[in-house]
Structures are given as structure tokens and as C-alpha cells.
C-alpha atoms as a PDB file:
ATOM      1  CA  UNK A   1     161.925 163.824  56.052  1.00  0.00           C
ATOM      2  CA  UNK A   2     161.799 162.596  52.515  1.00  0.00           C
ATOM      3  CA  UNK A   3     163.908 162.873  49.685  1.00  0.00           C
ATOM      4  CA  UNK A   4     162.262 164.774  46.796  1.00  0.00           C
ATOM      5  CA  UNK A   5     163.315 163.336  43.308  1.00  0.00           C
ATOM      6  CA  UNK A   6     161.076 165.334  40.991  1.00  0.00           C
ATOM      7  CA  UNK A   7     159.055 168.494  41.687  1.00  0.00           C
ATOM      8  CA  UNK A   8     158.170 169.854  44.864  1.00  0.00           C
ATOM      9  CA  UNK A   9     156.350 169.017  48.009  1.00  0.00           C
ATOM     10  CA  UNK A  10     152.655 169.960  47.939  1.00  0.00           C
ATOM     11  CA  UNK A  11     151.373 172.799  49.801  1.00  0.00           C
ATOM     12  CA  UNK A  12     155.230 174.368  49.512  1.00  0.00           C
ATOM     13  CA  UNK A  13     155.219 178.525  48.963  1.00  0.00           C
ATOM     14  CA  UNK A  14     156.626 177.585  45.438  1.00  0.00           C
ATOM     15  CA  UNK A  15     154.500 175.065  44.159  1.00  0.00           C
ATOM     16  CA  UNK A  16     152.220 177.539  42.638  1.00  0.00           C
ATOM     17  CA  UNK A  17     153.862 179.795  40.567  1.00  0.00           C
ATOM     18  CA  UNK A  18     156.441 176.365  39.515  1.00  0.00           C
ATOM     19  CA  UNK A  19     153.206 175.069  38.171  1.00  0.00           C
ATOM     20  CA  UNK A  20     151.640 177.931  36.287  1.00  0.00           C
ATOM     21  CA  UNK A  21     155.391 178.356  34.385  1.00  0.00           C
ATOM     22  CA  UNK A  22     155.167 174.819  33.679  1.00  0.00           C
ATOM     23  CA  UNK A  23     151.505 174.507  32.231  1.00  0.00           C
ATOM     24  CA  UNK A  24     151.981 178.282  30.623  1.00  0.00           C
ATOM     25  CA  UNK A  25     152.735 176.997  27.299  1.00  0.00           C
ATOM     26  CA  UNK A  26     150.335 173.986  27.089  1.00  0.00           C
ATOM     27  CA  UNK A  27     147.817 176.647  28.100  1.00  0.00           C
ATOM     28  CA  UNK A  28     148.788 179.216  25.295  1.00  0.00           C
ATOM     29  CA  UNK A  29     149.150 177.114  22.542  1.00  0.00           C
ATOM     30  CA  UNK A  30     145.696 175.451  23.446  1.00  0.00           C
ATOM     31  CA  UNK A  31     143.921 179.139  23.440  1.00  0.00           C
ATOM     32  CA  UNK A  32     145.816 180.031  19.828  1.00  0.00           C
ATOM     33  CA  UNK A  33     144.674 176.714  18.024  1.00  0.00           C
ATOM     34  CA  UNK A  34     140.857 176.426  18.525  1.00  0.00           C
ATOM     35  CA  UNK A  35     137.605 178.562  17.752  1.00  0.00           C
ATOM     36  CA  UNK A  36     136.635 180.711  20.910  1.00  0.00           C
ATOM     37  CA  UNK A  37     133.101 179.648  22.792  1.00  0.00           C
ATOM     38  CA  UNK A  38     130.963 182.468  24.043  1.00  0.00           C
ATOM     39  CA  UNK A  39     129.978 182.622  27.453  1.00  0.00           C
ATOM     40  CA  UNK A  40     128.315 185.816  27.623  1.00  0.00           C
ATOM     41  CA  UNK A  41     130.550 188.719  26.933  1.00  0.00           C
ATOM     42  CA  UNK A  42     133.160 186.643  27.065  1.00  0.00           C
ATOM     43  CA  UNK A  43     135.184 184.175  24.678  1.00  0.00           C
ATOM     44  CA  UNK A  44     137.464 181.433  25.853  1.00  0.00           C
ATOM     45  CA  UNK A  45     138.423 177.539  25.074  1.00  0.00           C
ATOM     46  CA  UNK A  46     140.243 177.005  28.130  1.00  0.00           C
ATOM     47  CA  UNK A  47     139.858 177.370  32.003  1.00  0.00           C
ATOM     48  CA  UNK A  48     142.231 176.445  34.693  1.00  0.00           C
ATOM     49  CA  UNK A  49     141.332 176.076  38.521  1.00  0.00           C
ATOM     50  CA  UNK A  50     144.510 174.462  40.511  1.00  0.00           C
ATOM     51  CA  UNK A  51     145.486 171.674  38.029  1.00  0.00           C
ATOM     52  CA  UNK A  52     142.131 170.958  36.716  1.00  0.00           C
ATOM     53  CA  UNK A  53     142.111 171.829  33.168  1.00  0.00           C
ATOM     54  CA  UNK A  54     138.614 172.636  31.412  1.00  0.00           C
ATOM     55  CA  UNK A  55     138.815 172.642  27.079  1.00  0.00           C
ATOM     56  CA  UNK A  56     135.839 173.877  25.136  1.00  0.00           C
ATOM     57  CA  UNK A  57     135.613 174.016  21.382  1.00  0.00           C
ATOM     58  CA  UNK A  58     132.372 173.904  18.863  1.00  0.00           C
ATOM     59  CA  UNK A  59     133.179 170.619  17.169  1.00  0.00           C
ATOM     60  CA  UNK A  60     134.040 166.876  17.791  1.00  0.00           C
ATOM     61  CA  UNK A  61     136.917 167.297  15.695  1.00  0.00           C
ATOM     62  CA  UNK A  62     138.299 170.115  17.156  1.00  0.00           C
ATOM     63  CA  UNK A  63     137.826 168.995  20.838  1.00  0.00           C
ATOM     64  CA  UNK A  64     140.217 165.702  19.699  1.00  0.00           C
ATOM     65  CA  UNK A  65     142.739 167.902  18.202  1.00  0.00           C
ATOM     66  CA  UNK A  66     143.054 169.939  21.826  1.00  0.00           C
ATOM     67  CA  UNK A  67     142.946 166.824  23.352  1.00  0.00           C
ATOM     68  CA  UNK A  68     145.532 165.791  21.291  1.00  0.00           C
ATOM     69  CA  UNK A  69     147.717 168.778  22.135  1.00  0.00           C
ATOM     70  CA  UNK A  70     146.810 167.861  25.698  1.00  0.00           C
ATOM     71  CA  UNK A  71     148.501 164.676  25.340  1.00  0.00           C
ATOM     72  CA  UNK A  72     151.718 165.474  23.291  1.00  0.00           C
ATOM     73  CA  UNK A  73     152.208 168.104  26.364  1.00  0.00           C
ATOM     74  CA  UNK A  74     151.849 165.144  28.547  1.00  0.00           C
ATOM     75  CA  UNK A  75     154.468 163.457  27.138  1.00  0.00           C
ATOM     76  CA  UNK A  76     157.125 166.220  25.929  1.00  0.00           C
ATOM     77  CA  UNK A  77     156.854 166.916  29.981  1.00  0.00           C
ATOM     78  CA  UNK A  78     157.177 163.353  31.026  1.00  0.00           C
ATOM     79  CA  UNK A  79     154.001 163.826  33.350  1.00  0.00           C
ATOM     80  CA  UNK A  80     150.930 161.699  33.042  1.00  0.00           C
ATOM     81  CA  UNK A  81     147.415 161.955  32.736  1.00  0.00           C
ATOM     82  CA  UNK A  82     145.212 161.402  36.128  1.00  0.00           C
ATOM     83  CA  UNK A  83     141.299 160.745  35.066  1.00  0.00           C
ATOM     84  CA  UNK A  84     141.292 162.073  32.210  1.00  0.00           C
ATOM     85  CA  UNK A  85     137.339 163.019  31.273  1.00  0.00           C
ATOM     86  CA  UNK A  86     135.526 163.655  28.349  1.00  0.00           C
ATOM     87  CA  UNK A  87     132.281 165.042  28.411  1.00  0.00           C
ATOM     88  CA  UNK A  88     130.556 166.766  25.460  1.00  0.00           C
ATOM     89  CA  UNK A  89     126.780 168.299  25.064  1.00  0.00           C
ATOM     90  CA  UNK A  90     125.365 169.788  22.136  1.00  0.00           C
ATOM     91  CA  UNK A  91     125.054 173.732  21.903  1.00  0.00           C
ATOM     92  CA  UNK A  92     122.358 175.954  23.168  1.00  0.00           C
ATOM     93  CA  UNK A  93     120.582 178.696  21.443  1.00  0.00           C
ATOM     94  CA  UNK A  94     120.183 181.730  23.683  1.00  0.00           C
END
């Protein structure tokens, strides 16, 4: 057995819902400060799948200023960034 100092072991029942109340607010305050992008019927700027985080704005400027947010998140939290990725492609026309 090991001592736990921060968090909880992975794979435990309460892992999951500990994480989604601690990225909720991250999460919300990303989807409230950018423009939306369509995908199909649909408009969104953020998608979450475990702890992988997806952003999606229609600007340079804007993705920086959710990346931004990102960080300050990071930091009010004390928890750190692992790989953090930027990838950006221009818009397609339908």
C-alpha cells in the first residue's frame, strides 16, 4: 500500500466524477468566452474525452486567449500541463 498525498488512485470508483467537478469550471468558462465552430448541426469550442481536452475557435487570437485560460486554470489548481499540443488548420468551405 501507498500513501496518497494528493488526489486519488487511478482506476478508483471516484476518480471520475472528482475529476469532472474539478475541470467543470475550466470547461464552462472556456465554452462562455469564445465564438462557437460548426460541426454540422452542431456548435461547440470545447470537447472532453477522459482528461484530454480539445479547444476550437475561428482565429489565432482567440485560440491563445483559451489557451491562456487553459493555463491560468493550470495554475489557480496547482496542476500542470502534460504535452501540451497545438495544432491549427485553416477553415473549410462546405
Amino acid at each position: 500500500m501507498y500513501k496518497v498525498a494528493r488526489g486519488t488512485r487511478q482506476g478508483r470508483v471516484l476518480s471520475p466524477q472528482l475529476f469532472n467537478i474539478f475541470i467543470d469550471d475550466l470547461l464552462c468558462d472556456i465554452y462562455a468566452m469564445s465564438d462557437k465552430v460548426s460541426i454540422g448541426c452542431y456548435l461547440a469550442n470545447v470537447f472532453v474525452f477522459a482528461e484530454d481536452i480539445t479547444v476550437m475557435c475561428t482565429s489565432v487570437s482567440e485560440l491563445q486567449r483559451l489557451m491562456d485560460r487553459c493555463a491560468e486554470n493550470a495554475l489557480k489548481l496547482r496542476t500542470g500541463w502534460v504535452n501540451p499540443k497545438v495544432l491549427t488548420q485553416p477553415a473549410t468551405v462546405a
